[in-house]
Protein backbone atom coordinates (compact mmCIF):
# COMPACT_ATOMS: atom_id res chain seq x y z
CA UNK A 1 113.40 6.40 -16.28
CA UNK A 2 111.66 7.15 -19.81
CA UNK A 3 110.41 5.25 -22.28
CA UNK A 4 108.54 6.41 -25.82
CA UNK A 5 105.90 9.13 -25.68
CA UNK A 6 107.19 10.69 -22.29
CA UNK A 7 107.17 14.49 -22.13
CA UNK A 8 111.48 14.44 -23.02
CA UNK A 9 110.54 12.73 -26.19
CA UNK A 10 107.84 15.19 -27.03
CA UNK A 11 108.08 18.53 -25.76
CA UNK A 12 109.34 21.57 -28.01
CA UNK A 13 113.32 22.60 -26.21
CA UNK A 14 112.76 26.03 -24.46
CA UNK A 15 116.89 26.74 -24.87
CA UNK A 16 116.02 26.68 -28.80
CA UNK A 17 114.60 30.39 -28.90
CA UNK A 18 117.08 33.35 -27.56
CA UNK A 19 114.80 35.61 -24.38
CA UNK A 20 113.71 39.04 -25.17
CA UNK A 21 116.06 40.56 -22.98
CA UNK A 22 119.25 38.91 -24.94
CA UNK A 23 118.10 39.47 -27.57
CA UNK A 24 117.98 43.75 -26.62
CA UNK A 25 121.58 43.19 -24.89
CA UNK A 26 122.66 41.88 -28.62
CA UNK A 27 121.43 44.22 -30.58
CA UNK A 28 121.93 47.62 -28.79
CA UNK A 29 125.38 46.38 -28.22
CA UNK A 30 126.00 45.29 -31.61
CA UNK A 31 124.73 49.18 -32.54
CA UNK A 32 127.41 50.58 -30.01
CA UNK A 33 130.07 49.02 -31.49
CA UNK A 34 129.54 49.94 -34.91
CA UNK A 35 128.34 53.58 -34.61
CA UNK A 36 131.06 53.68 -32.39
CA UNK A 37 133.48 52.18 -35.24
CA UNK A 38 131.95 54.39 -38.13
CA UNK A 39 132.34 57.65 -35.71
CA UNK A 40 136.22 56.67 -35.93
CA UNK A 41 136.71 55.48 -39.13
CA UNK A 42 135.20 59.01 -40.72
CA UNK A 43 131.68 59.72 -42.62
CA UNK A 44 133.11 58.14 -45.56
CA UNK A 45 132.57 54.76 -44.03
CA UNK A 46 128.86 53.20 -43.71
CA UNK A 47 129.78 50.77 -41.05
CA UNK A 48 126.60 50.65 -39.44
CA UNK A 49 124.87 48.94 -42.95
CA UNK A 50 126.13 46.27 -41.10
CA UNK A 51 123.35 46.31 -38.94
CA UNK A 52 121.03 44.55 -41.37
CA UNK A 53 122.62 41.26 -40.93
CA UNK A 54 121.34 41.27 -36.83
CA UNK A 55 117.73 40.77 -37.97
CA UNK A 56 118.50 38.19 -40.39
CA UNK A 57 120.41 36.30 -37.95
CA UNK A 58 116.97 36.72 -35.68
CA UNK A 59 115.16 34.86 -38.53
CA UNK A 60 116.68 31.95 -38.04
CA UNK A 61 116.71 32.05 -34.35
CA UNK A 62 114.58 34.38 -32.92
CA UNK A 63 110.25 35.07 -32.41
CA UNK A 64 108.46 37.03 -35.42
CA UNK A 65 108.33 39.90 -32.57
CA UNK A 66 111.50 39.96 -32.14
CA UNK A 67 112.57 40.14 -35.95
CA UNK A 68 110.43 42.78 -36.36
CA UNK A 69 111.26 44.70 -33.38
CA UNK A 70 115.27 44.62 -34.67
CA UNK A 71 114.12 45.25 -37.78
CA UNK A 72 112.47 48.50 -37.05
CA UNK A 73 115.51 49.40 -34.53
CA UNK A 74 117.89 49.18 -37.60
CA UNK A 75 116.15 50.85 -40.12
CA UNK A 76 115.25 53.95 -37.43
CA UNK A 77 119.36 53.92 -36.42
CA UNK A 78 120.36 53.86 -40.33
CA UNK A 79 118.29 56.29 -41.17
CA UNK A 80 119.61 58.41 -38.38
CA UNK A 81 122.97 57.99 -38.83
CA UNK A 82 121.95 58.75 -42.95
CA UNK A 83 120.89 62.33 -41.79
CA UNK A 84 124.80 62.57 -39.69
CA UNK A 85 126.69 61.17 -41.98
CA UNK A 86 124.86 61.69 -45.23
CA UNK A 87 125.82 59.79 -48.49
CA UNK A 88 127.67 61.71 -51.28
CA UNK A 89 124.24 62.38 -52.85
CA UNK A 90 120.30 62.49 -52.51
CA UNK A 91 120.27 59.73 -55.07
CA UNK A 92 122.73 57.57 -52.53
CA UNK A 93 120.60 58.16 -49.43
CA UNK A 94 117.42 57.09 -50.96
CA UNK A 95 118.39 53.61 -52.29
CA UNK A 96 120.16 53.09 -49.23
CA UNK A 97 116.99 53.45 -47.17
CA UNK A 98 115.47 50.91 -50.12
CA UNK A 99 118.26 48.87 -49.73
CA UNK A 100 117.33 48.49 -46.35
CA UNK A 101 114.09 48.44 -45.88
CA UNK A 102 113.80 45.34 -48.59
CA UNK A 103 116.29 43.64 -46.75
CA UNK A 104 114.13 44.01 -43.10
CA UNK A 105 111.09 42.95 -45.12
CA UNK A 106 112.92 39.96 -46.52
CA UNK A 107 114.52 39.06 -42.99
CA UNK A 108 110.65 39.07 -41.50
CA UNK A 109 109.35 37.28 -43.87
CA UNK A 110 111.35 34.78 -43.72
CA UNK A 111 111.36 34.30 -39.81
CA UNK A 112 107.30 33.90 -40.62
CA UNK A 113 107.85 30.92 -42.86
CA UNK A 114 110.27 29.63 -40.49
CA UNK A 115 108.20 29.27 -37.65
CA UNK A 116 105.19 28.62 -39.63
CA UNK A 117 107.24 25.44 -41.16
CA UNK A 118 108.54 24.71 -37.25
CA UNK A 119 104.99 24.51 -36.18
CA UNK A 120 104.09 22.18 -38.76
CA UNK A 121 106.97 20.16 -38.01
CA UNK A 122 106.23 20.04 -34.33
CA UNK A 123 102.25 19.16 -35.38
CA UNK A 124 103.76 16.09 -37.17
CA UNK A 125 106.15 14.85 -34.52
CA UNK A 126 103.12 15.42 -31.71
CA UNK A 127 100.87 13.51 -34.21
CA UNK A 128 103.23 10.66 -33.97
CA UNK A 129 104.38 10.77 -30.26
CA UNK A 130 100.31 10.04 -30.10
CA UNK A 131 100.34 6.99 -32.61
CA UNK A 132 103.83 5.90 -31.37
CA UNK A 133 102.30 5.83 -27.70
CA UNK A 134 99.67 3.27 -28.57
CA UNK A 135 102.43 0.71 -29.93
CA UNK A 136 104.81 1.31 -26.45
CA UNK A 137 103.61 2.41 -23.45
CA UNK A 138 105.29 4.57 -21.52
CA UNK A 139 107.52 3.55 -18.63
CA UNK A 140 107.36 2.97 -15.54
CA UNK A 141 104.63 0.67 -16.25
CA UNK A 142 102.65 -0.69 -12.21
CA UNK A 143 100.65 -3.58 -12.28
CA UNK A 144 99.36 -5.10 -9.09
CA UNK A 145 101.84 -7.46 -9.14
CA UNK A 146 105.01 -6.05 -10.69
CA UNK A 147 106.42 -2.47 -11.94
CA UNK A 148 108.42 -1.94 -15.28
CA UNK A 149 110.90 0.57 -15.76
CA UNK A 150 113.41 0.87 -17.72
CA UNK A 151 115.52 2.77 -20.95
CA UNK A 152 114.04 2.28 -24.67
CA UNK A 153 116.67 4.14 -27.18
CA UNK A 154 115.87 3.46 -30.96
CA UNK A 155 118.53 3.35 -33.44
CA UNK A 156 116.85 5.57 -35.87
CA UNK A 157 117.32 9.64 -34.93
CA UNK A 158 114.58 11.34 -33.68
CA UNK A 159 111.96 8.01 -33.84
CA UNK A 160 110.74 7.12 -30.65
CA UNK A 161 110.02 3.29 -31.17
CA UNK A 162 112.01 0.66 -32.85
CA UNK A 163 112.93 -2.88 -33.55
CA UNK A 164 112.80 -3.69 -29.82
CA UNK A 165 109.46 -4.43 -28.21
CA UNK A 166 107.69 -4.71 -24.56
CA UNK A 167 104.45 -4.53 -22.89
CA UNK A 168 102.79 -5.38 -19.55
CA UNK A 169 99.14 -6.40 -18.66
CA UNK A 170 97.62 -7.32 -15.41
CA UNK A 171 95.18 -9.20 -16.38
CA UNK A 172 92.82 -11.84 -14.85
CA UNK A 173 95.41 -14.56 -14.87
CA UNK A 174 98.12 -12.48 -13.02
CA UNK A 175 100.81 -10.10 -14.88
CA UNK A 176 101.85 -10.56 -18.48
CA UNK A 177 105.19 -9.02 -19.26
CA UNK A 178 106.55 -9.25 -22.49
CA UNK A 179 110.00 -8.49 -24.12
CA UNK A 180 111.19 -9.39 -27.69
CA UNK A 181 113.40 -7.80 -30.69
CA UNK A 182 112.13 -7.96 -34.35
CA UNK A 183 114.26 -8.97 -36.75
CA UNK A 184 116.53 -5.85 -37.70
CA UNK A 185 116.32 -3.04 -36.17
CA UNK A 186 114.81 0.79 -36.30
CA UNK A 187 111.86 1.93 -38.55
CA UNK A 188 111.64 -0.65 -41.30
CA UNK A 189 111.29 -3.43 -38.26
CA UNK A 190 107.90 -1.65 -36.33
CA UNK A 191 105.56 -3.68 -38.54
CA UNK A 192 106.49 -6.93 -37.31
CA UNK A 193 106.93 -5.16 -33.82
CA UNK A 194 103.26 -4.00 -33.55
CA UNK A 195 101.18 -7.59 -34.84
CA UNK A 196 103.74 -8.88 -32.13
CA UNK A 197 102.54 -6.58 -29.42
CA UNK A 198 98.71 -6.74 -31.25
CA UNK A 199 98.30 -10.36 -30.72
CA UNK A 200 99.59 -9.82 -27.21
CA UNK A 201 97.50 -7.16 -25.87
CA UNK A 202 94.70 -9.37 -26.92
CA UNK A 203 96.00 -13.38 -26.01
CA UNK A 204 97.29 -12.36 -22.61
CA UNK A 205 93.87 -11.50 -21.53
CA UNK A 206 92.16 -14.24 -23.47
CA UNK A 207 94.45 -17.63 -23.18
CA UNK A 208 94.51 -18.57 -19.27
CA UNK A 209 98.29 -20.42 -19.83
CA UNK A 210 101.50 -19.19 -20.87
CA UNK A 211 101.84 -21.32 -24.03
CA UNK A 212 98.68 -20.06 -25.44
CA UNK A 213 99.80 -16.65 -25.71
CA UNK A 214 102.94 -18.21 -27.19
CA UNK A 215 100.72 -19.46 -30.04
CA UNK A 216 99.11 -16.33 -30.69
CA UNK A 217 102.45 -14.20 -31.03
CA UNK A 218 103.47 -17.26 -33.98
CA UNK A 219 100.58 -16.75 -35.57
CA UNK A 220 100.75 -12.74 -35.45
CA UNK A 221 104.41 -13.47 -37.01
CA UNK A 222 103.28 -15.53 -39.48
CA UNK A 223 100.31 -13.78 -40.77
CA UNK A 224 102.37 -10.54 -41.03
CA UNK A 225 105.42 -12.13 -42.93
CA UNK A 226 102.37 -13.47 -45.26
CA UNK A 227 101.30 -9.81 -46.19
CA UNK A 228 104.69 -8.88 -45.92
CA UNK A 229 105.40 -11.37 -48.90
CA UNK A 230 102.84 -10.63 -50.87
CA UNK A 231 103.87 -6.41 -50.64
CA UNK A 232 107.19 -7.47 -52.14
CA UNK A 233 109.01 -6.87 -48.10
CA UNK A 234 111.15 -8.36 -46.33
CA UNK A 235 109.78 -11.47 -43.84
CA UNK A 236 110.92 -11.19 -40.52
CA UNK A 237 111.15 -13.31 -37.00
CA UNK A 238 110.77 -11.97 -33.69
CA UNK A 239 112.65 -13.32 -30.48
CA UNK A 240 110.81 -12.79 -27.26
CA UNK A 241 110.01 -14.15 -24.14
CA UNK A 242 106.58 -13.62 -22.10
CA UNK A 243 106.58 -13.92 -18.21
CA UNK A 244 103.85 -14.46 -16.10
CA UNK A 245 103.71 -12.84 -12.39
CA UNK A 246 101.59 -13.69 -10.15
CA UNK A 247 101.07 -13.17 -6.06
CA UNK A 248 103.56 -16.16 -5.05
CA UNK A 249 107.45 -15.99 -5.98
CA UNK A 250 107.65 -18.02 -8.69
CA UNK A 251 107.97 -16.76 -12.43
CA UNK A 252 106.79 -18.73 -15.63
CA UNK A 253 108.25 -17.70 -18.66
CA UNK A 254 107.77 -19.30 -22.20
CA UNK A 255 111.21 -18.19 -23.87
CA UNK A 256 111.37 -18.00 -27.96
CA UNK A 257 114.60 -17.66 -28.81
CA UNK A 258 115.30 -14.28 -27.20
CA UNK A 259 118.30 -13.60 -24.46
CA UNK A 260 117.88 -14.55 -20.88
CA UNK A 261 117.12 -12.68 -18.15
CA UNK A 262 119.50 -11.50 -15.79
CA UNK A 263 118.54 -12.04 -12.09
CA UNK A 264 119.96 -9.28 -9.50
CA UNK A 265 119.44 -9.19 -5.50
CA UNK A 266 119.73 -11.98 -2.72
CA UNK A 267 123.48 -13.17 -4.26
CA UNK A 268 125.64 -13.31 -7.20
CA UNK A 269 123.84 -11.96 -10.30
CA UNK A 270 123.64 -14.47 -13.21
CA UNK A 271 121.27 -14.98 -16.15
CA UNK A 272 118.37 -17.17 -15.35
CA UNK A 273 119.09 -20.33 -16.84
CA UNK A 274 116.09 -20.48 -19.45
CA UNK A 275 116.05 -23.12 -22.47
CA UNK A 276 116.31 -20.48 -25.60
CA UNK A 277 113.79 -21.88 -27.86
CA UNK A 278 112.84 -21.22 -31.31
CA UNK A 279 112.05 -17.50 -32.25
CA UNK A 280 108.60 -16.53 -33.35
CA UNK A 281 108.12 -17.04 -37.16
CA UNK A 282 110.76 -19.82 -37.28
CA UNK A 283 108.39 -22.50 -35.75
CA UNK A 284 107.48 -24.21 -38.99
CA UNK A 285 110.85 -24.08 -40.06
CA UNK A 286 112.36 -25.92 -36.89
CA UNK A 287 109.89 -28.56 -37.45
CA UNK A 288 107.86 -27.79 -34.14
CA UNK A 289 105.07 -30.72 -34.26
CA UNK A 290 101.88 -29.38 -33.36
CA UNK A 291 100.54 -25.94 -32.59
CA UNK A 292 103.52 -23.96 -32.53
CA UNK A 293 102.79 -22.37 -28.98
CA UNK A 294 102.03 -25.85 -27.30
CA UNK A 295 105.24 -27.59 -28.43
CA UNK A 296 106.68 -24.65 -26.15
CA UNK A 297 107.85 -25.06 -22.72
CA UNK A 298 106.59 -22.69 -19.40
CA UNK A 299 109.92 -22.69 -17.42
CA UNK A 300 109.83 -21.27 -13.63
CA UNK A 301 111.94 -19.37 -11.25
CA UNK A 302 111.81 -17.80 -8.12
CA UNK A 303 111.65 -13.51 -8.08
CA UNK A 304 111.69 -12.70 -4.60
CA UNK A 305 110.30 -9.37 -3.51
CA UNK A 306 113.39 -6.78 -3.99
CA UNK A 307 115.10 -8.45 -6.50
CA UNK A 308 115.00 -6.88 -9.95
CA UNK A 309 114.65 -9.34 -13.27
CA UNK A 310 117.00 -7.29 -15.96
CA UNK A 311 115.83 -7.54 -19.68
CA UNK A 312 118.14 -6.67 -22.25
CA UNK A 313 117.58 -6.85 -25.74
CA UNK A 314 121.24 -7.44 -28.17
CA UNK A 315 121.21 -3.99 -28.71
CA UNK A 316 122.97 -4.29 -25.14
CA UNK A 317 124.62 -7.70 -25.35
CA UNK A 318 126.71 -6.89 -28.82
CA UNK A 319 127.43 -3.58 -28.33
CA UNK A 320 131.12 -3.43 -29.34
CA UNK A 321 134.00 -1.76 -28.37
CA UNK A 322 136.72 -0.88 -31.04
CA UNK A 323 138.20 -3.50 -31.47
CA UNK A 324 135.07 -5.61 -32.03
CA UNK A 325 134.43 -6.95 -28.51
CA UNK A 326 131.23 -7.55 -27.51
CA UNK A 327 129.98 -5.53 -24.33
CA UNK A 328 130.60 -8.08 -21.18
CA UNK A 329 127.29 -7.99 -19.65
CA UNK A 330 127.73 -10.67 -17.18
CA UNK A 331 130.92 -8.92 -15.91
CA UNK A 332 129.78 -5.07 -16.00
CA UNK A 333 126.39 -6.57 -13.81
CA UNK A 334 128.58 -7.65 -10.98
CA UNK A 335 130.08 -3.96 -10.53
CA UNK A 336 126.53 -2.16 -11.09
CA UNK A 337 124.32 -4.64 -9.51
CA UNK A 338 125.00 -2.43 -6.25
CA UNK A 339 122.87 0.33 -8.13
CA UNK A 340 119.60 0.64 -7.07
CA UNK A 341 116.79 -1.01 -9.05
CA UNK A 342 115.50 2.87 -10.51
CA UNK A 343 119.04 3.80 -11.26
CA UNK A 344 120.00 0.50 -12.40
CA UNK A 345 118.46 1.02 -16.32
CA UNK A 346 120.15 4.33 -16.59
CA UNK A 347 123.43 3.23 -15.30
CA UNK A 348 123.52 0.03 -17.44
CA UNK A 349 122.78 2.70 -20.70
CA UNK A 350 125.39 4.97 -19.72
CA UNK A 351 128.01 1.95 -19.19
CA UNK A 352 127.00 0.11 -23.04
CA UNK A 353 127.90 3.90 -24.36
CA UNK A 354 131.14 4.44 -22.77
CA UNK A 355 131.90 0.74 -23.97
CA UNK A 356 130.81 1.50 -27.40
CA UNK A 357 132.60 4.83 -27.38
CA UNK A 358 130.14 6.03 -29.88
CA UNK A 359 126.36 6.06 -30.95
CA UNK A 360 124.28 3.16 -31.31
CA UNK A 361 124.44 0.66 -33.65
CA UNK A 362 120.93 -1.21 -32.88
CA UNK A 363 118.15 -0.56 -31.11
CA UNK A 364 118.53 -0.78 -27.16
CA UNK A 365 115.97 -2.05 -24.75
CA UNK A 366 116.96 -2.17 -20.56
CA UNK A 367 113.93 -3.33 -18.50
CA UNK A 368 113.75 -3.59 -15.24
CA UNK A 369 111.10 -6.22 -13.59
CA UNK A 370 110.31 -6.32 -10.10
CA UNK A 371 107.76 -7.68 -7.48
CA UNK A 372 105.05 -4.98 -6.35
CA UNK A 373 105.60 -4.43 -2.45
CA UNK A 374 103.48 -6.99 -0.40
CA UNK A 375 102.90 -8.70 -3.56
CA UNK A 376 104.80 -11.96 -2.12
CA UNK A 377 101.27 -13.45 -1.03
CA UNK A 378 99.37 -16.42 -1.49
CA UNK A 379 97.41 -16.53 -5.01
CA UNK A 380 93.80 -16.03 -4.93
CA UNK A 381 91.01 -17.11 -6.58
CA UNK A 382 91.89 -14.95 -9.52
CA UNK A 383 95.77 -15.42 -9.44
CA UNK A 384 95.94 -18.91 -9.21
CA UNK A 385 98.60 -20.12 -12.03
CA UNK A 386 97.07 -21.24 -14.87
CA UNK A 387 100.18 -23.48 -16.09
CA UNK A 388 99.36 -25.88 -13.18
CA UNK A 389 102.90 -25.98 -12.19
């Protein structure tokens, strides 16, 4: 599985650069053919000027050493074949070796800038791999009482986190999992993303219940679409839903408007029948009396050891097909629930894309929840559930 700031999202592609030894192959057989092709055609013909082009083509592809290693191979093999077949005149020979030499020059110079720009480039994209890491973490994520893995594809090229949000803390009340989707989707959706994830990194180690860390998210929404508003941007909800794990069965879950759950292993697999609530940000405008987070309700459900919780974000649920048809989740589960739990992420991926028949058109979150092994225990002095349910 991979999620954002693994080492496929990060490291430089060793196929990108041609190896020393193909690079020889190429050019001495490229030298062959067209000494071989100006020996036919006569001394009148200056096929092997042609040459010139082989370390220009390196510029673009190859190492400095190897630019400059062709380079010097051409100019020594014009220059040779200058002195057996010689130009018409003195004045001929000499600004062809010009000629050439300014073009070798040009060609290494350019392969210099080239990978001095590529290094920048990949100085950047480490630089935010590194700040991208802090806002998701990278996957599979253990706790002591459940493991997260799972696919995390962002709409927007080459950017590593999107619209779509999760974390997971084991903290003193048990294990925190959160899942949610911001408003939107790619790059211009990470601000609401992060205060999300913020305010959850800090409530689910402070607030002892469910609904508390509820609260915390609305107000994270709500303070950022206040800054947002006064920047002139765009205000945004969030749909999410947190979980709490601890070492019984059951699951709570304080749901805020975002899909349900999908529960796989021990029989049929069906969403988890969770009331949808109101998404975060929208609490004040659905007329929720009170604190925001109390007026919200901790649902339960059992999560047996070796069942797997699926979390989806819509990024899987309206994928479309050509003619506008929404992927059929519920359907597509009962063929690939006989997938094992690490595969069952990547298979899910690969089926939305052959359904889509194309790339994607939001961002795409598939998390996979499930039970530590031997974590099906009594709860102990520190694990005892909070919610008093």
């Amino acid at each position: 599985m991979t999620g954002p700031g693994t080492p496929t999202d990060s490291a430089p592609s060793p196929g990108r650069t041609p190896s020393n030894w193909t690079v020889a192959v190429a050019v001495l057989a490229a030298t062959v053919v067209l000494l071989a092709a100006q020996a036919a055609s006569g001394s009148s013909a200056r096929l092997v000027l042609l040459l010139v082009f082989v370390p220009a083509l390196l510029a673009g592809l190859g190492t400095l050493t190897q630019t400059v290693a062709a380079a010097v191979w051409v100019t020594g093999v014009i220059v040779v074949s200058s002195l057996v077949f010689p130009p018409p005149s003195v004045a001929g020979r000499a600004l062809t070796l010009v000629s050439v030499v300014l073009a070798e020059v040009i060609g290494v110079l350019l392969c210099a800038r080239r990978l001095r720009r590529d290094r920048e480039l990949f100085r950047m994209r480490q630089t935010a791999v590194t700040l991208q890491r802090q806002i998701l973490r990278p996957l599979p994520a253990p706790t002591r009482h459940a493991l997260l893995d799972g696919r995390y594809r962002p709409v927007e090229e080459d950017a590593l986190v999107g619209g779509d949000l999760y974390d997971i803390a084991d903290t003193p009340y048990g294990t925190r999992v959160l899942v949610g989707d911001v408003q939107g989707k790619g790059l211009p959706a990470i601000g609401a993303g992060f205060a999300v994830l913020s305010a959850f990194r800090e409530a689910a180690f402070r607030d002892p219940v469910l609904t508390g860390v509820a609260l915390a998210l609305e107000n994270a929404v709500t303070r950022h679409n206040a800054y947002a508003a006064q920047g002139g941007e765009d205000e945004r909800f969030v749909t999410a839903t947190v979980f709490g794990l601890d070492g019984g069965s059951t699951v709570q879950a304080v749901n805020c408007g975002h899909l349900a759950p999908y529960l796989l292993g021990g029989g049929e697999p069906g969403a988890v029948p969770l009331d949808a609530g109101v998404p975060l940000g929208l609490a004040e405008l659905a007329g929720l009396t009170g604190p925001a987070g109390e007026a919200r309700a901790v649902q339960c459900f059992e999560l047996a050891e070796g069942a797997t919780l699926l979390l989806v974000t819509d990024g899987v649920t309206e994928a479309a097909d050509a003619e506008g048809v929404f992927y059929p989740i519920d359907r597509r589960l009962r063929e690939l629930s006989a997938r094992s739990p690490d595969a069952l992420a990547g298979a899910v991926e690969e089926d939305v894309r052959r359904y889509s028949h194309g790339p994607l058109r939001d961002d795409l979150t598939i998390l996979t929840l499930r039970r530590t092994p031997g974590s099906d225990r009594p709860a102990g002095p520190r694990e005892a559930r909070p919610d008093g349910l």
